[in-house]
N, C-alpha and C. Protein backbone atom coordinates (compact mmCIF):
# COMPACT_ATOMS: atom_id res chain seq x y z
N UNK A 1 152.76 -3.31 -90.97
CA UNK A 1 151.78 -4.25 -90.49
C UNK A 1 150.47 -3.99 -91.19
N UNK A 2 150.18 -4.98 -91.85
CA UNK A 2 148.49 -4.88 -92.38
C UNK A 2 147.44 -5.23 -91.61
N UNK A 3 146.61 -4.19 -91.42
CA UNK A 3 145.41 -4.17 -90.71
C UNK A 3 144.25 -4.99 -91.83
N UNK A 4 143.40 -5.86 -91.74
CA UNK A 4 142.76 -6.78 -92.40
C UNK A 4 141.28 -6.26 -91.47
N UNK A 5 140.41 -6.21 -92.85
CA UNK A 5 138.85 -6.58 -92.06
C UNK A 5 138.64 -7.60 -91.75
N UNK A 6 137.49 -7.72 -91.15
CA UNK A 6 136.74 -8.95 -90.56
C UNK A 6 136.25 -9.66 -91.80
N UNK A 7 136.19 -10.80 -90.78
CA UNK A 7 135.89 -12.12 -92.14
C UNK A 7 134.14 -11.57 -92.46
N UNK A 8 133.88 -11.75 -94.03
CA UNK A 8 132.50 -11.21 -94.53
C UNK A 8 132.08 -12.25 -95.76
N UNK A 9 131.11 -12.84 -95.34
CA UNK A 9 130.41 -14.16 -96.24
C UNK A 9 130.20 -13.72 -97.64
N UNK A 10 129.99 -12.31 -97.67
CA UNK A 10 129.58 -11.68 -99.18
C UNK A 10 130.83 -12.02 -99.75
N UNK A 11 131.89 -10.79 -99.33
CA UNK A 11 132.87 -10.68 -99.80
C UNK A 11 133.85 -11.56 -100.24
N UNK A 12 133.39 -12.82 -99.31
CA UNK A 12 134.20 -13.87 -99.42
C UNK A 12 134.02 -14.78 -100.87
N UNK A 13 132.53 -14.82 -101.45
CA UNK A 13 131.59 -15.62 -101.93
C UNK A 13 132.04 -14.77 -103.41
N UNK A 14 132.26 -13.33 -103.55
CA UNK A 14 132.47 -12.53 -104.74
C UNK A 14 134.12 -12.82 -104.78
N UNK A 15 134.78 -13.04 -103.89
CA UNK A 15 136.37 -13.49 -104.71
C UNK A 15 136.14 -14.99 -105.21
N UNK A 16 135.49 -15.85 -104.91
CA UNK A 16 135.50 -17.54 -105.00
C UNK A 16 135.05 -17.14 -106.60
N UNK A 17 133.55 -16.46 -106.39
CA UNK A 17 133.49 -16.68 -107.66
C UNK A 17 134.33 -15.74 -108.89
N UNK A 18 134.34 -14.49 -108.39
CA UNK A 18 135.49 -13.98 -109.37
C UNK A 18 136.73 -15.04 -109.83
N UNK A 19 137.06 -15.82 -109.43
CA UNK A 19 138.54 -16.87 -109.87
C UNK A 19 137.92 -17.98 -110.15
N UNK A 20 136.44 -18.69 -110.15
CA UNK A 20 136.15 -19.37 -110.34
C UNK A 20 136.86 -20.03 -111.79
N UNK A 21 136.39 -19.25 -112.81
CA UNK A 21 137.02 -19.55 -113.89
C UNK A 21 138.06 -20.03 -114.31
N UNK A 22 138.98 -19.69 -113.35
CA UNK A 22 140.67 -19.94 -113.85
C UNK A 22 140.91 -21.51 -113.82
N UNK A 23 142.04 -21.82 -114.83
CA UNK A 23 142.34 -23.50 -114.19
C UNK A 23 143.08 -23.81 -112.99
N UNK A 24 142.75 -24.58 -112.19
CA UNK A 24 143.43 -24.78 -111.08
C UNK A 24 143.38 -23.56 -109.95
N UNK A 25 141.69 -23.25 -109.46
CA UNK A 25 141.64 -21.98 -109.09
C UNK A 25 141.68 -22.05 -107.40
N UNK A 26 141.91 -23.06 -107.30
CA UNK A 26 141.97 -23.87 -105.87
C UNK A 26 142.75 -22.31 -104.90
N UNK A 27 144.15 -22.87 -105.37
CA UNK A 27 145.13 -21.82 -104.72
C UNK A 27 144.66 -20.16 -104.66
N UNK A 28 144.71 -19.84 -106.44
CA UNK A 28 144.43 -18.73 -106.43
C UNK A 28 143.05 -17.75 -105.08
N UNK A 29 142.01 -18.79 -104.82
CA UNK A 29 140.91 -18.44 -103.98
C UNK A 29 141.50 -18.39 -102.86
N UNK A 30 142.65 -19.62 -102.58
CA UNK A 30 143.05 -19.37 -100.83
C UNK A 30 143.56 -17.97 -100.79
N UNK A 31 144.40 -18.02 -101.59
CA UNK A 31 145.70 -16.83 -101.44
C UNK A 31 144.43 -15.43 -101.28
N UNK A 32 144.00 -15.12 -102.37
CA UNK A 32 143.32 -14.00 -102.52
C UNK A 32 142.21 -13.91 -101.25
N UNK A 33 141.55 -14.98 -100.59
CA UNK A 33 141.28 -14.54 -99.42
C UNK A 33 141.87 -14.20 -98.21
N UNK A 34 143.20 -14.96 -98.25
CA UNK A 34 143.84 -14.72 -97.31
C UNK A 34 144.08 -12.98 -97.27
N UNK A 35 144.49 -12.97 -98.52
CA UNK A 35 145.36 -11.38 -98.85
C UNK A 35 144.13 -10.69 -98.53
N UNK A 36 142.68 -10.84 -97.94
CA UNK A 36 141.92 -10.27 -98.31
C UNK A 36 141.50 -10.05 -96.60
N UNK A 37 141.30 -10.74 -96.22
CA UNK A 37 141.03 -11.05 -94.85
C UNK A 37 142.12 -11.32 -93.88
N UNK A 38 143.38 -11.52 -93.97
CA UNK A 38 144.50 -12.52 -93.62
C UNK A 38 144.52 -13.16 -93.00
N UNK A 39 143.39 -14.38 -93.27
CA UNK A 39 143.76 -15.83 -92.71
C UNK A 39 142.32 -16.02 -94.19
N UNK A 40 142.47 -17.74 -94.13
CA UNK A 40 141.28 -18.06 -94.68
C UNK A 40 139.82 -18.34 -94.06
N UNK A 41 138.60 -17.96 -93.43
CA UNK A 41 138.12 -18.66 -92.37
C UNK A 41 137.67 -20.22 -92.87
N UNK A 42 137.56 -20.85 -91.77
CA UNK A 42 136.66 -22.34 -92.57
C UNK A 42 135.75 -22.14 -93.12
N UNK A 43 134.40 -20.91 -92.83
CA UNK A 43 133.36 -20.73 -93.65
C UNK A 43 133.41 -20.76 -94.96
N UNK A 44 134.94 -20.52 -95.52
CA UNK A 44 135.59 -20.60 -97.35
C UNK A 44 135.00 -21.96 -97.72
N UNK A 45 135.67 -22.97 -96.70
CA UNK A 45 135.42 -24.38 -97.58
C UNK A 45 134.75 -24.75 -98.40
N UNK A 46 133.26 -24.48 -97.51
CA UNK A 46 131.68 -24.84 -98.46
C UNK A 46 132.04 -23.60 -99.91
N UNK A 47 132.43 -22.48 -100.11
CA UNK A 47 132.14 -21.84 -101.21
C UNK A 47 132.69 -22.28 -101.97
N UNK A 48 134.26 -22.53 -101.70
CA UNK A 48 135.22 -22.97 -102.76
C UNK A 48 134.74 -24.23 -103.12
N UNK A 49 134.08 -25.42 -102.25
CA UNK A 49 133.81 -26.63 -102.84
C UNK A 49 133.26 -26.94 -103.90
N UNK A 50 131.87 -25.55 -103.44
CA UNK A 50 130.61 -25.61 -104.63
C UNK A 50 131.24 -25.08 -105.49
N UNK A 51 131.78 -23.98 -105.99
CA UNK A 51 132.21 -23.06 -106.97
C UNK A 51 133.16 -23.93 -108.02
N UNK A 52 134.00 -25.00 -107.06
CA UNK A 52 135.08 -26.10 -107.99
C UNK A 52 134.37 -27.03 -108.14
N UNK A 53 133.26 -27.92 -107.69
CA UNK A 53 132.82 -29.10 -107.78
C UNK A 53 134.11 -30.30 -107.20
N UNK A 54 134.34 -29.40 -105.91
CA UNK A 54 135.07 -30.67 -104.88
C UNK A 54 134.52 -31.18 -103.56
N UNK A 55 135.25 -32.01 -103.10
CA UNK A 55 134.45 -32.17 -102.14
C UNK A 55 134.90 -31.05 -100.84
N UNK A 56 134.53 -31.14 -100.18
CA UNK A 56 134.93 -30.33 -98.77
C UNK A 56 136.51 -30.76 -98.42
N UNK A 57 136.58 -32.07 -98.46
CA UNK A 57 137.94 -32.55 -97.76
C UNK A 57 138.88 -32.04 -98.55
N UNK A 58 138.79 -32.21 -100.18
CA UNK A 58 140.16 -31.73 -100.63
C UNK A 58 140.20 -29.95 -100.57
N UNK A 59 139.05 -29.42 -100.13
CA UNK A 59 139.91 -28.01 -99.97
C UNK A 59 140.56 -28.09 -99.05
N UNK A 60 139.64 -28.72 -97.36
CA UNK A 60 140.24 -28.75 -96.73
C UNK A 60 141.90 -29.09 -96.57
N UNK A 61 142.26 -29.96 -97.32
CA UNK A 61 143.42 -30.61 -97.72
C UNK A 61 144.57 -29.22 -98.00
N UNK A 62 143.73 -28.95 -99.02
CA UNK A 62 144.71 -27.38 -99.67
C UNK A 62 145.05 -26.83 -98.48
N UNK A 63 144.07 -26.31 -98.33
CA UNK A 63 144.49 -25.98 -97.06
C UNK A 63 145.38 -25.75 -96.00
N UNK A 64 145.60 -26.95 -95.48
CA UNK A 64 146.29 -27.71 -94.24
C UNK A 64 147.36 -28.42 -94.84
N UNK A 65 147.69 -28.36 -95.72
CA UNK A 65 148.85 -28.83 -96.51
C UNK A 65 150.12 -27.58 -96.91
N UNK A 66 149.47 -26.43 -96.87
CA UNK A 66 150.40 -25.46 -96.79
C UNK A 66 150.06 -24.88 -95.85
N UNK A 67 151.50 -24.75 -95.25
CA UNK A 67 151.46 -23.85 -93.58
C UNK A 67 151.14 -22.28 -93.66
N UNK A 68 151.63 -21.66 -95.02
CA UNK A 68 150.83 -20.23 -94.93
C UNK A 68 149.67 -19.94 -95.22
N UNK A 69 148.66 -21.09 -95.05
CA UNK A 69 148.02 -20.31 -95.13
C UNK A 69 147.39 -20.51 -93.76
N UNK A 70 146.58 -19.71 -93.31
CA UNK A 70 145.99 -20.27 -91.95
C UNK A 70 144.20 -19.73 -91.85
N UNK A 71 143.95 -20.11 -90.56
CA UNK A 71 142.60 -20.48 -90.54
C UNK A 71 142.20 -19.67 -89.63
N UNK A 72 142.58 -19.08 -88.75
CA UNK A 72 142.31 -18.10 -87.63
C UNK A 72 142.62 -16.73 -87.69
N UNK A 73 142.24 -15.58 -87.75
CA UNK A 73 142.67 -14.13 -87.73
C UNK A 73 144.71 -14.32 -86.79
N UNK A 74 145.42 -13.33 -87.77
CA UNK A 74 146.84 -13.84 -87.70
C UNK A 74 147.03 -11.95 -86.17
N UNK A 75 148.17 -11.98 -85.62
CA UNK A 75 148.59 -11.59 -85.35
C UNK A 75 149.25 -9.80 -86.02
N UNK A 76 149.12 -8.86 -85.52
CA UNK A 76 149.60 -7.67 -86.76
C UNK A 76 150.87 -7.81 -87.03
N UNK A 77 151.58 -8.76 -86.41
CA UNK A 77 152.93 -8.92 -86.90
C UNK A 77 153.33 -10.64 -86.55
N UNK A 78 153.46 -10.64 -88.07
CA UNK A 78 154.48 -12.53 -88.30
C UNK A 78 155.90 -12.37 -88.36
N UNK A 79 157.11 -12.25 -87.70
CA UNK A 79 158.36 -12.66 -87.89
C UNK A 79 158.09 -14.10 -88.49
N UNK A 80 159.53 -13.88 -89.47
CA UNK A 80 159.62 -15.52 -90.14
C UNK A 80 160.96 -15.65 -90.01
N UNK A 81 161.68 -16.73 -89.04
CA UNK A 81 162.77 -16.45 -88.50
C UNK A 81 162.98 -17.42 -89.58
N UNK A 82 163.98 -17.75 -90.28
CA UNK A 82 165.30 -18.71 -90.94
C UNK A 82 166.12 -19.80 -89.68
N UNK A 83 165.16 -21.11 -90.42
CA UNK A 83 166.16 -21.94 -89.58
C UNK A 83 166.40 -23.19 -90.25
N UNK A 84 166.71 -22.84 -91.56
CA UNK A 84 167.24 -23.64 -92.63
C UNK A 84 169.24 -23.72 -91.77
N UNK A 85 169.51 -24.70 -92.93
CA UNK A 85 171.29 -25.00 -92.11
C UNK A 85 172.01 -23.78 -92.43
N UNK A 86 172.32 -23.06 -93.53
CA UNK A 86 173.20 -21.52 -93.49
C UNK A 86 172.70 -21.28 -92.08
N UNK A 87 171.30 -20.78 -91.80
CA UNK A 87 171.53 -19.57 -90.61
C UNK A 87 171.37 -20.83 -89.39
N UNK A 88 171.22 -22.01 -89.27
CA UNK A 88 171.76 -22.61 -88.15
C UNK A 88 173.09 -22.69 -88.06
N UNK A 89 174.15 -22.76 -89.65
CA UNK A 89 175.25 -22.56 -88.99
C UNK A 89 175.86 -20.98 -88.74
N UNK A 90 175.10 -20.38 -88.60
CA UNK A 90 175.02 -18.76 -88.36
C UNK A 90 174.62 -18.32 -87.03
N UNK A 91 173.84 -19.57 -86.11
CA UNK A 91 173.30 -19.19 -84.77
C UNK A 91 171.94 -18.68 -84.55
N UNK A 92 170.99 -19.41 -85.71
CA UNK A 92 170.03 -19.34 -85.56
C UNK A 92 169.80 -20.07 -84.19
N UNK A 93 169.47 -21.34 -84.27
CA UNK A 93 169.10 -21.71 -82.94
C UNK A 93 169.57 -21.18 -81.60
N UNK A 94 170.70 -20.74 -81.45
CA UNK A 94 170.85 -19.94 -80.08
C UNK A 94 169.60 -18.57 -79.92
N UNK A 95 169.68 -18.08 -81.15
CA UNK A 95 168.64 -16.95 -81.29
C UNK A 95 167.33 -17.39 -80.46
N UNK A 96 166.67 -18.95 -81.20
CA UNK A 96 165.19 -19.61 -80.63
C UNK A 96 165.48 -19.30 -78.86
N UNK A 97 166.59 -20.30 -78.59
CA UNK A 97 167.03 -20.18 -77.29
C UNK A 97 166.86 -19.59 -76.27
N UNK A 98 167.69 -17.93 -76.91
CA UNK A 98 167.91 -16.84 -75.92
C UNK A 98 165.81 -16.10 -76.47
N UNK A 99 165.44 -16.49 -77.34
CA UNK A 99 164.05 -16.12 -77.38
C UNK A 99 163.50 -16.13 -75.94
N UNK A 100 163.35 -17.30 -75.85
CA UNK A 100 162.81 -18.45 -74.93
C UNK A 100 163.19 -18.20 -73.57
N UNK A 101 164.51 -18.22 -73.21
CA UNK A 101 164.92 -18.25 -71.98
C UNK A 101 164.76 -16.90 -71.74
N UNK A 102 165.33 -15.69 -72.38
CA UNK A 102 165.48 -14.53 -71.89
C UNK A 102 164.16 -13.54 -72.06
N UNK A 103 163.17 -14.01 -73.20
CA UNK A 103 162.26 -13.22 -73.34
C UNK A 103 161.21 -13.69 -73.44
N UNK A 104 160.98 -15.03 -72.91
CA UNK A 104 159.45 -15.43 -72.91
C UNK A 104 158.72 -15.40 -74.39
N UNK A 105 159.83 -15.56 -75.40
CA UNK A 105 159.58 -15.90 -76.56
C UNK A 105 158.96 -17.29 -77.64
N UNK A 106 158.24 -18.02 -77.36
CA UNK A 106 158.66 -19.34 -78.24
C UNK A 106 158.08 -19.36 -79.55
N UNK A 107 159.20 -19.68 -80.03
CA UNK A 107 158.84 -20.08 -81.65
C UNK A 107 157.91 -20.96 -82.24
N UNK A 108 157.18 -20.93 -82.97
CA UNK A 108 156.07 -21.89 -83.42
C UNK A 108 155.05 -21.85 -81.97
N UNK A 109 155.01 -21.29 -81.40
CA UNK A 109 153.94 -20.89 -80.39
C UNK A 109 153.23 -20.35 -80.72
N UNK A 110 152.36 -20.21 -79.98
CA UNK A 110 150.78 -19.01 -80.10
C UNK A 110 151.38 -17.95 -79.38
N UNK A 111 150.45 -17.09 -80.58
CA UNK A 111 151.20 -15.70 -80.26
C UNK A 111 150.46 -14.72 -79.15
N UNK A 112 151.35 -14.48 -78.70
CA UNK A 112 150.80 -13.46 -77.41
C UNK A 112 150.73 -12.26 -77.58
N UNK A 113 149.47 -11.49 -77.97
CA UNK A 113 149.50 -9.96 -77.99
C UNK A 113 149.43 -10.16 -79.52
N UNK A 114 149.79 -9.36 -80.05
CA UNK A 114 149.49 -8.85 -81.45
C UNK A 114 151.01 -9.00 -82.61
N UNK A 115 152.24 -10.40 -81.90
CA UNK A 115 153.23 -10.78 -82.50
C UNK A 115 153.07 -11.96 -82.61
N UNK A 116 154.13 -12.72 -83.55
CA UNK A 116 154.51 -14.18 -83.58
C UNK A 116 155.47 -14.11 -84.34
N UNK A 117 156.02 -14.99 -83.80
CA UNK A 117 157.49 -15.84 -84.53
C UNK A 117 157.27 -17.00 -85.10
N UNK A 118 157.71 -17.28 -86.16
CA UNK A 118 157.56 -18.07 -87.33
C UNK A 118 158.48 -18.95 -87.24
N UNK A 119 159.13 -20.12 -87.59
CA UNK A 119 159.87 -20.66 -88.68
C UNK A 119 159.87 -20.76 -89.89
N UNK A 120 160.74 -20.56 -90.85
CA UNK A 120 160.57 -21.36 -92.32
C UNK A 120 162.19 -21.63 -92.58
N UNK A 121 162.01 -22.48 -93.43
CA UNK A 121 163.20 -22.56 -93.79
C UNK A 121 163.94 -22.01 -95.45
N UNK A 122 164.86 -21.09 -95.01
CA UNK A 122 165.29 -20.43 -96.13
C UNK A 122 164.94 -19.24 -96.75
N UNK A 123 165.52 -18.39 -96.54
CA UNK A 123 164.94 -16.64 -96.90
C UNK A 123 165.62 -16.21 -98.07
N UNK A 124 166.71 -17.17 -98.50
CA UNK A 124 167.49 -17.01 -99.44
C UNK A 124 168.68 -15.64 -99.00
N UNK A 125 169.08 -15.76 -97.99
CA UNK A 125 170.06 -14.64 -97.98
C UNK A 125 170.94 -15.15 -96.93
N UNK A 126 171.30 -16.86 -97.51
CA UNK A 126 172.48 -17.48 -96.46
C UNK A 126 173.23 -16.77 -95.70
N UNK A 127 174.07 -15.64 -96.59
CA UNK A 127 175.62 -15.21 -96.47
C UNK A 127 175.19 -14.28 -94.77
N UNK A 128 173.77 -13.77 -95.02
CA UNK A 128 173.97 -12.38 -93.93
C UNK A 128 172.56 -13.29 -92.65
N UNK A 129 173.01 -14.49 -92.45
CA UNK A 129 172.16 -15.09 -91.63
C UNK A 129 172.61 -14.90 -89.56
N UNK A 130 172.09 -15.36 -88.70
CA UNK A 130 170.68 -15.48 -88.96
C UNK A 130 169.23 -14.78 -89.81
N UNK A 131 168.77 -15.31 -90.47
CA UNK A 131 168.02 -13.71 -91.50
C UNK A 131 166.28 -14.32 -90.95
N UNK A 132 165.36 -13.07 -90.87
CA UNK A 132 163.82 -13.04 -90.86
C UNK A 132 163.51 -12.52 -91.54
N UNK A 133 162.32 -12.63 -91.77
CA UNK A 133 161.50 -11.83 -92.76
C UNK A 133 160.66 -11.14 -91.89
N UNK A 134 159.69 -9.23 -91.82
CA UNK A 134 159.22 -8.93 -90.96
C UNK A 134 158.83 -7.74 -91.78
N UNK A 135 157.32 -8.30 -91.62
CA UNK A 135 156.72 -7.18 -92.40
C UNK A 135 156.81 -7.29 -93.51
N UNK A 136 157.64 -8.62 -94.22
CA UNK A 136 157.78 -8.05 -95.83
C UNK A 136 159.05 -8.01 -96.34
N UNK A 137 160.13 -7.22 -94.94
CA UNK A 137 160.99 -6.91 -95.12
C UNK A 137 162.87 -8.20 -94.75
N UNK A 138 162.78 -8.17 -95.85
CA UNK A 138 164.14 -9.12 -95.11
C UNK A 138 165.21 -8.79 -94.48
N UNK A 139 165.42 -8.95 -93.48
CA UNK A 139 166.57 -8.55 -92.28
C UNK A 139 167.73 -9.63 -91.77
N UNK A 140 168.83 -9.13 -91.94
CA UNK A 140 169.90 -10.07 -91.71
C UNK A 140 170.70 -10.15 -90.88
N UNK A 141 170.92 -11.18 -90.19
CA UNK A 141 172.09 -11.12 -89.37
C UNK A 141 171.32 -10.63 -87.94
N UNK A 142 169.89 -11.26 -87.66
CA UNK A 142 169.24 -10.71 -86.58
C UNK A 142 169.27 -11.47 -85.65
N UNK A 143 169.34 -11.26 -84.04
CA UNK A 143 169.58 -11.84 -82.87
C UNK A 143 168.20 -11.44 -82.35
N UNK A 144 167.89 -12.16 -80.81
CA UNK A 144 167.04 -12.38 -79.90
C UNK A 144 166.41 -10.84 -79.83
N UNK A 145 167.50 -10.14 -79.27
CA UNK A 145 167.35 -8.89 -78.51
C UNK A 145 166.40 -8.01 -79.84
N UNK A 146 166.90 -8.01 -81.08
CA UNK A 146 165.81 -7.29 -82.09
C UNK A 146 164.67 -8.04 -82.33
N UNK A 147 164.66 -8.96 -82.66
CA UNK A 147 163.55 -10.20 -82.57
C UNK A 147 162.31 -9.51 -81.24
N UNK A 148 163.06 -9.29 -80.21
CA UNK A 148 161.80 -9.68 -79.11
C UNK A 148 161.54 -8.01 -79.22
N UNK A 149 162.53 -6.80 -79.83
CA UNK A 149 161.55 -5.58 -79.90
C UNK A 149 161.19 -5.30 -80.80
N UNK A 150 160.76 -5.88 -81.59
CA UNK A 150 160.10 -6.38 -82.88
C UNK A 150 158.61 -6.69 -82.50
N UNK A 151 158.59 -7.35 -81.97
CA UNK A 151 157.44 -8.27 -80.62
C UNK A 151 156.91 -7.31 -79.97
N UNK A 152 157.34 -6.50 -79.45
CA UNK A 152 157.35 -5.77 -78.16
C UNK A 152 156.41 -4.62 -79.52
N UNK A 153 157.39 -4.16 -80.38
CA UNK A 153 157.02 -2.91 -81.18
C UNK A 153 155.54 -3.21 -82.15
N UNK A 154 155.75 -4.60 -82.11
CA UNK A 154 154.29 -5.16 -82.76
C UNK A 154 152.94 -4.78 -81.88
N UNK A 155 153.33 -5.16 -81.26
CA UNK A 155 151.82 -5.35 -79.50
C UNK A 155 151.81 -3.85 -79.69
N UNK A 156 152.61 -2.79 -79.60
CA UNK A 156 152.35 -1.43 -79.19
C UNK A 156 151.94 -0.91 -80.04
N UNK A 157 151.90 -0.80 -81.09
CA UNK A 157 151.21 -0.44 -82.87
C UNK A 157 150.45 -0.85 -82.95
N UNK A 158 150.03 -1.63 -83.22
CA UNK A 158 148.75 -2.57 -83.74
C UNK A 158 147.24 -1.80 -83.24
């Protein structure tokens, strides 16, 4: 689990312009703040706008157009459960299910405590599905019951 500082206007303002240069430096600025802070805050917008000569909306756009990146300080732990068709026909969705019913889990929810569960679709490791990603790490063939002490082991670390 990566521990991230607090969002910092300096720091923020010396990566925009460090990548300024590059072509198409749009992305490169989200990502590298994210990786930097892990989330982007909105205070980015105005830097990246001025620094590219865009307007506000199309960063905003960047933005909100890709789901990783996000806008709010994240959780110390993202599960990214697989619920592409391999691991639905693997029993992913019973997994969401027994989340839900048995552990007060929901997917694509706001996260409670210092976990969250994700969707995406496709981890690339059909054969050994249901599969998440956690921490980084890809895990296969995972059910509810590891999922929620995963959750559980997140909140208590952090």
């Amino acid at each position: 689990m990566a521990g991230y500082p607090a969002w910092d206007q300096d720091s923020a303002r010396m990566i925009v312009a460090g990548l300024a240069h590059l072509e198409g430096a749009t992305l490169p600025m989200l990502h590298a703040l994210q990786d930097e802070f892990g989330y982007v805050d909105p205070q980015a917008v105005p830097l990246i706008a001025e620094a590219l000569n865009l307007s506000r909306a199309e960063v905003h756009g960047a933005i909100s157009f890709y789901h990783d990146f996000k806008t709010t300080p994240q959780p110390a732990r993202v599960i990214k459960l697989c619920r592409a068709e391999a691991c639905q026909a693997l029993g992913c969705e019973s997994v969401v299910d027994e989340l839900a019913r048995n552990h007060g889990i929901a997917v694509d929810g706001h996260h409670a405590g210092d976990a969250i569960v994700e969707t995406v679709y496709c981890l690339g490791n059909c054969a050994l599905g249901p599969s998440a990603l956690i921490d980084g790490e890809l895990i296969g063939r995972v059910d509810a019951a590891r999922i929620a002490g995963l959750c559980q082991h997140g909140r208590a670390h952090s």
